[in-house]
Protein backbone atom coordinates (compact mmCIF):
# COMPACT_ATOMS: atom_id res chain seq x y z
CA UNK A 1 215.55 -37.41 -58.14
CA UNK A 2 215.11 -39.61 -55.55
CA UNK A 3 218.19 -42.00 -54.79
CA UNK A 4 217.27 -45.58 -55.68
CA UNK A 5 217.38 -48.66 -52.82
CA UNK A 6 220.37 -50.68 -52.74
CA UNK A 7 220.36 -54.48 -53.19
CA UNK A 8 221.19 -56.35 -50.42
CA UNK A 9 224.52 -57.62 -50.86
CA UNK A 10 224.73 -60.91 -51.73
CA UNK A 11 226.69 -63.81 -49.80
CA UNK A 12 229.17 -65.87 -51.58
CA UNK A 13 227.73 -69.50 -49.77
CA UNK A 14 224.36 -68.46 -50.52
CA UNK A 15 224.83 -67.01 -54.10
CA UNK A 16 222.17 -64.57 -53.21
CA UNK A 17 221.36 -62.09 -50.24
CA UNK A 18 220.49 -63.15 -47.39
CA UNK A 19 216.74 -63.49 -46.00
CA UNK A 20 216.56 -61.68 -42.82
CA UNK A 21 215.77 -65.29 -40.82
CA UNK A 22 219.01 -66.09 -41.91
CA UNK A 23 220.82 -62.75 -41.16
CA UNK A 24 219.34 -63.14 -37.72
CA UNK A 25 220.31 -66.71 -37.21
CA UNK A 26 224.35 -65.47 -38.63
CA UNK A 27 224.46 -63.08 -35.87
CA UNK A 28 222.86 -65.25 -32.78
CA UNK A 29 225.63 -67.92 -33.81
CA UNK A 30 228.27 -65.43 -34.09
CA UNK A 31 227.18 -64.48 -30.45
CA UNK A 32 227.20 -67.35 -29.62
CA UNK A 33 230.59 -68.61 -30.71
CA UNK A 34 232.19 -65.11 -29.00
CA UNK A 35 230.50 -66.24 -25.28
CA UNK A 36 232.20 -69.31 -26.02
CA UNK A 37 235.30 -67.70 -26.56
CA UNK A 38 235.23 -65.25 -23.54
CA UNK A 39 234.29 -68.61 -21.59
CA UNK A 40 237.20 -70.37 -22.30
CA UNK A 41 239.40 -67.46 -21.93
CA UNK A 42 238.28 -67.06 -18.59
CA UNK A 43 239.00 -69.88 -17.79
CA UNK A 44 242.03 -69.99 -18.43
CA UNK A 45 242.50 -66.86 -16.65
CA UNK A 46 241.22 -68.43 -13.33
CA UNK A 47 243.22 -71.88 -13.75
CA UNK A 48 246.72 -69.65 -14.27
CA UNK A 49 245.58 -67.46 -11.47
CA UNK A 50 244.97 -71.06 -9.42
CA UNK A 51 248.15 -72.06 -10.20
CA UNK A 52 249.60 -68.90 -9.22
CA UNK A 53 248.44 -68.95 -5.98
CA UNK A 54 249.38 -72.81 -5.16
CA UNK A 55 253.21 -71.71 -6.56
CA UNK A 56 253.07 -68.91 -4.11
CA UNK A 57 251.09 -70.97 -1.16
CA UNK A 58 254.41 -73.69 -1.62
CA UNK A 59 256.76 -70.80 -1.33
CA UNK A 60 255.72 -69.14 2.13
CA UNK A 61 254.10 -72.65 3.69
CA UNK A 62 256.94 -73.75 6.49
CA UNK A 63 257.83 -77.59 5.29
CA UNK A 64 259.44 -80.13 7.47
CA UNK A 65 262.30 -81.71 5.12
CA UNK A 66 263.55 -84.28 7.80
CA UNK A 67 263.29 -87.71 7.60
CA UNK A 68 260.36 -88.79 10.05
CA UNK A 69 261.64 -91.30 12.62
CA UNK A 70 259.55 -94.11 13.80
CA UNK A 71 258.82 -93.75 17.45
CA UNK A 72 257.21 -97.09 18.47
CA UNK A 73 255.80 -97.63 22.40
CA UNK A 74 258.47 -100.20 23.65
CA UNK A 75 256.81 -100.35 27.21
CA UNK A 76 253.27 -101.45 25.42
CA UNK A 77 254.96 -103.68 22.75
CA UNK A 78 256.34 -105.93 25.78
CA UNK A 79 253.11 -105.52 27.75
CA UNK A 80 251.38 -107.11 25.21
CA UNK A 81 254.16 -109.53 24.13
CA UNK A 82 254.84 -110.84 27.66
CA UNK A 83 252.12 -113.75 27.98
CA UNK A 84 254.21 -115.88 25.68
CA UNK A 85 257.58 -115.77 27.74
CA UNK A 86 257.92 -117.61 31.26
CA UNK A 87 259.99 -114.56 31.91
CA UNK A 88 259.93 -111.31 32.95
CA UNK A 89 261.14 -109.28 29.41
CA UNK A 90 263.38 -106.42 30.04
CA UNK A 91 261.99 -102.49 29.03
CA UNK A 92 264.68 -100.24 29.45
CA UNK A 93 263.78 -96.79 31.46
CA UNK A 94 265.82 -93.76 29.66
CA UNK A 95 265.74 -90.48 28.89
CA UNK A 96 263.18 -88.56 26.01
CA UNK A 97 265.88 -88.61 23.76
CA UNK A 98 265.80 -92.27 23.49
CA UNK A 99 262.76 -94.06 21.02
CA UNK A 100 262.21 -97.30 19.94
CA UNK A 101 262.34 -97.83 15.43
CA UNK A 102 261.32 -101.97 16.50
CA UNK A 103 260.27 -104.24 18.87
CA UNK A 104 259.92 -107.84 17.60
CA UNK A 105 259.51 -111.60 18.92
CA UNK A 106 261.91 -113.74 16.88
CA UNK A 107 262.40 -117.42 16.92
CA UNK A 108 264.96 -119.26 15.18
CA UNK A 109 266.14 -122.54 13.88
CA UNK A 110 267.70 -123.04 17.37
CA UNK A 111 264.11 -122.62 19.03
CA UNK A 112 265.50 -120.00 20.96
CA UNK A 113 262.94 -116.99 21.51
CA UNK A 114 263.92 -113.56 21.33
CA UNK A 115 262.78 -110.07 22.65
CA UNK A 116 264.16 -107.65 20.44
CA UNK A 117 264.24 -103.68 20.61
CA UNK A 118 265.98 -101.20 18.76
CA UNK A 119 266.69 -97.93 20.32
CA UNK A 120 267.74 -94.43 18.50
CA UNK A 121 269.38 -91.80 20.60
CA UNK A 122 267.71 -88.81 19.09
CA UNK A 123 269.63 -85.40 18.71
CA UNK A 124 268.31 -82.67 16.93
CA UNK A 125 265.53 -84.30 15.65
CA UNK A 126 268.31 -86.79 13.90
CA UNK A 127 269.23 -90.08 15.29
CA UNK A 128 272.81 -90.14 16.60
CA UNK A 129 273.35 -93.27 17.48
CA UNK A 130 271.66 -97.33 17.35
CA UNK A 131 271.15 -99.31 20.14
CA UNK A 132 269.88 -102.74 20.36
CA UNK A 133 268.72 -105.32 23.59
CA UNK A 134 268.64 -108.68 22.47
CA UNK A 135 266.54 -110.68 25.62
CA UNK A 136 266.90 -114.93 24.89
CA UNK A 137 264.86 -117.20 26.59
CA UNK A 138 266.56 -120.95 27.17
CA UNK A 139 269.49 -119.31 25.20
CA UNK A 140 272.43 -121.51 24.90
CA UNK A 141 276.18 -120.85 23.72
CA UNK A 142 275.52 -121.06 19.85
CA UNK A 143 272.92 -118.29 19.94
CA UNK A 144 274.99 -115.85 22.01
CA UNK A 145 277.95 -116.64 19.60
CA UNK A 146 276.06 -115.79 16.77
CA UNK A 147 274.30 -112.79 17.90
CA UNK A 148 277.43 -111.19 19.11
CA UNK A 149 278.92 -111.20 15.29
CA UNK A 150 280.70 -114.80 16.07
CA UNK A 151 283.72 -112.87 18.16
CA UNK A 152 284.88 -113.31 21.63
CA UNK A 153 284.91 -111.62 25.47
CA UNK A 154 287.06 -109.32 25.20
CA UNK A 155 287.10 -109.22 29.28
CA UNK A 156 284.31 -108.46 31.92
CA UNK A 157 282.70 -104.98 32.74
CA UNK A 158 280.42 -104.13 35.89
CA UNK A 159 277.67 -101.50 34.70
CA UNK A 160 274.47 -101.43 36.65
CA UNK A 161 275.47 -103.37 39.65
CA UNK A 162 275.66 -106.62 36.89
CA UNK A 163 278.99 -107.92 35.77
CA UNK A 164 279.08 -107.91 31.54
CA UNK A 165 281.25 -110.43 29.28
CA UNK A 166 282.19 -107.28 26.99
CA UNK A 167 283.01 -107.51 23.86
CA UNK A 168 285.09 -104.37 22.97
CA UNK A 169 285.57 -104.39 19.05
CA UNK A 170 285.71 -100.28 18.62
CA UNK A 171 289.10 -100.51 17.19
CA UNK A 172 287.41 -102.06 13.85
CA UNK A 173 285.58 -100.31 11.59
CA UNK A 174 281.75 -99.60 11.88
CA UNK A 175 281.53 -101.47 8.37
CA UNK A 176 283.64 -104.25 9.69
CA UNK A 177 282.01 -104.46 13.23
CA UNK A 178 278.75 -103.84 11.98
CA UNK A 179 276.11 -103.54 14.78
CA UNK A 180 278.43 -105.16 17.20
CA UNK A 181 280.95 -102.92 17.77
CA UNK A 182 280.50 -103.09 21.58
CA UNK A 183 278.53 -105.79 23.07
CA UNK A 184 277.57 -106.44 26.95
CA UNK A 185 276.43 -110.12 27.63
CA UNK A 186 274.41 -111.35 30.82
CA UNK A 187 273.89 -114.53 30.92
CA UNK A 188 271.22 -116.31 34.02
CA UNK A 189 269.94 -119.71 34.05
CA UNK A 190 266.94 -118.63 32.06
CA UNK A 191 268.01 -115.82 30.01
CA UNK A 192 270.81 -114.49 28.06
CA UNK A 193 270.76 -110.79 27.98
CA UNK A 194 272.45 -108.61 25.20
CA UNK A 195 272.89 -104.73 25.02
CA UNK A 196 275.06 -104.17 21.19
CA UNK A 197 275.36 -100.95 18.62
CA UNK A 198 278.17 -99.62 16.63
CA UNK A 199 278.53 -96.11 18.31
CA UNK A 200 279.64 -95.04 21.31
CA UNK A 201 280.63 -97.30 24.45
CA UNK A 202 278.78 -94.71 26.44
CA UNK A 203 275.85 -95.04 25.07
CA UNK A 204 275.65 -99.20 24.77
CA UNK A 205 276.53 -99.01 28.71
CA UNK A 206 273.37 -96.33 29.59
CA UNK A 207 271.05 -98.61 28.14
CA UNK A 208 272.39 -101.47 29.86
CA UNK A 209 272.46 -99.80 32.88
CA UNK A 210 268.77 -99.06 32.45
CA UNK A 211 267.88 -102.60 32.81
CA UNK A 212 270.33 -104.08 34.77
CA UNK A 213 267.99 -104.09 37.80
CA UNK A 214 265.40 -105.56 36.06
CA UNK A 215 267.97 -108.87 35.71
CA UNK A 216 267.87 -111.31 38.08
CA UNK A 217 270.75 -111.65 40.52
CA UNK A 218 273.30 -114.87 39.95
């Protein structure tokens, strides 16, 4: 006897079997939802490989952890700066391992002008040491006291072929001295000339010396 057809099984939602429209349309969705899936998860894949690769691309890139130094073009600065001084401003003439962090023209209360620039001795890539020339134009006693930290001559040096009130403070502190540890003065009828920093005495005295001959003689 010949076995009889079964029924198509019927689906709980439905409460009866399903047409085969619907059974088609079940399976396209059910397709469609596991593309989805495989989408997503390779996506994932790729991102974690991504961020794989930058991890790895951080590790073996060479990086440059020092602190980068300004390096500003002193010569240009007073070039540029010089039309609003009746005199000649100083630029000093050193070595490569000397740059400029700031050139500035300052006036203050006591309408005395300034030419300012700071100078860092670079060794190693590091600065080693701070340098400043302080150039005052119609500078009287008041200024000079105050930009020399309020102290007094502590005698007279000759550096450059020009003779310097010094002010030799190196037995205080570079907290306590501050910036004006050692100080050379040169003073002229129309300019007061200052060479300060709280390092070495050597290295106030070379940049003095490289613009001593561009002050004019008493």
């Amino acid at each position: 006897m010949a076995e009889r057809p079964q029924d198509p099984p019927v689906v709980a939602e439905l409460g009866r079997p399903e047409t085969p429209e619907e059974t088609a349309a079940r399976k396209a969705e059910s397709s469609r939802k596991y593309r989805q899936r495989k989408t997503i998860q390779n996506l994932i894949a790729a991102l974690g490989v991504s961020v794989v690769l930058m991890f790895v691309m951080v590790l073996i890139v060479p990086r440059n952890d020092a602190e980068e130094l300004p390096d500003i073009d002193f010569t240009a600065a007073a070039e540029e700066a010089q039309p609003q001084f009746e005199v000649p401003l100083v630029v000093p003439e050193l070595g490569d391992n000397w740059q400029s962090n700031g050139t500035e023209i300052r006036t203050g209360n006591d309408d005395v002008t300034e030419w300012y620039i700071g100078l860092l001795d670079i060794v190693d890539g590091q600065a080693d040491e701070f340098v400043g020339i302080r150039q005052g134009v119609n500078a009287n006693d008041t200024w000079t006291y105050d930009k020399v930290g309020n102290r007094t001559p502590t005698g007279t040096v000759e550096v450059g072929g020009v003779t310097w009130d010094e002010y030799d403070y190196m037995d205080l502190s570079r907290e306590d001295a501050g910036n004006n540890r050692y100080v050379l003065v040169a003073t002229r009828d129309d300019a007061t000339y200052i060479v300060f920093g709280s390092g070495s005495v050597e290295s106030v005295q070379q940049v003095a010396e490289s613009i001593a001959d561009q002050i004019p003689a008493n």
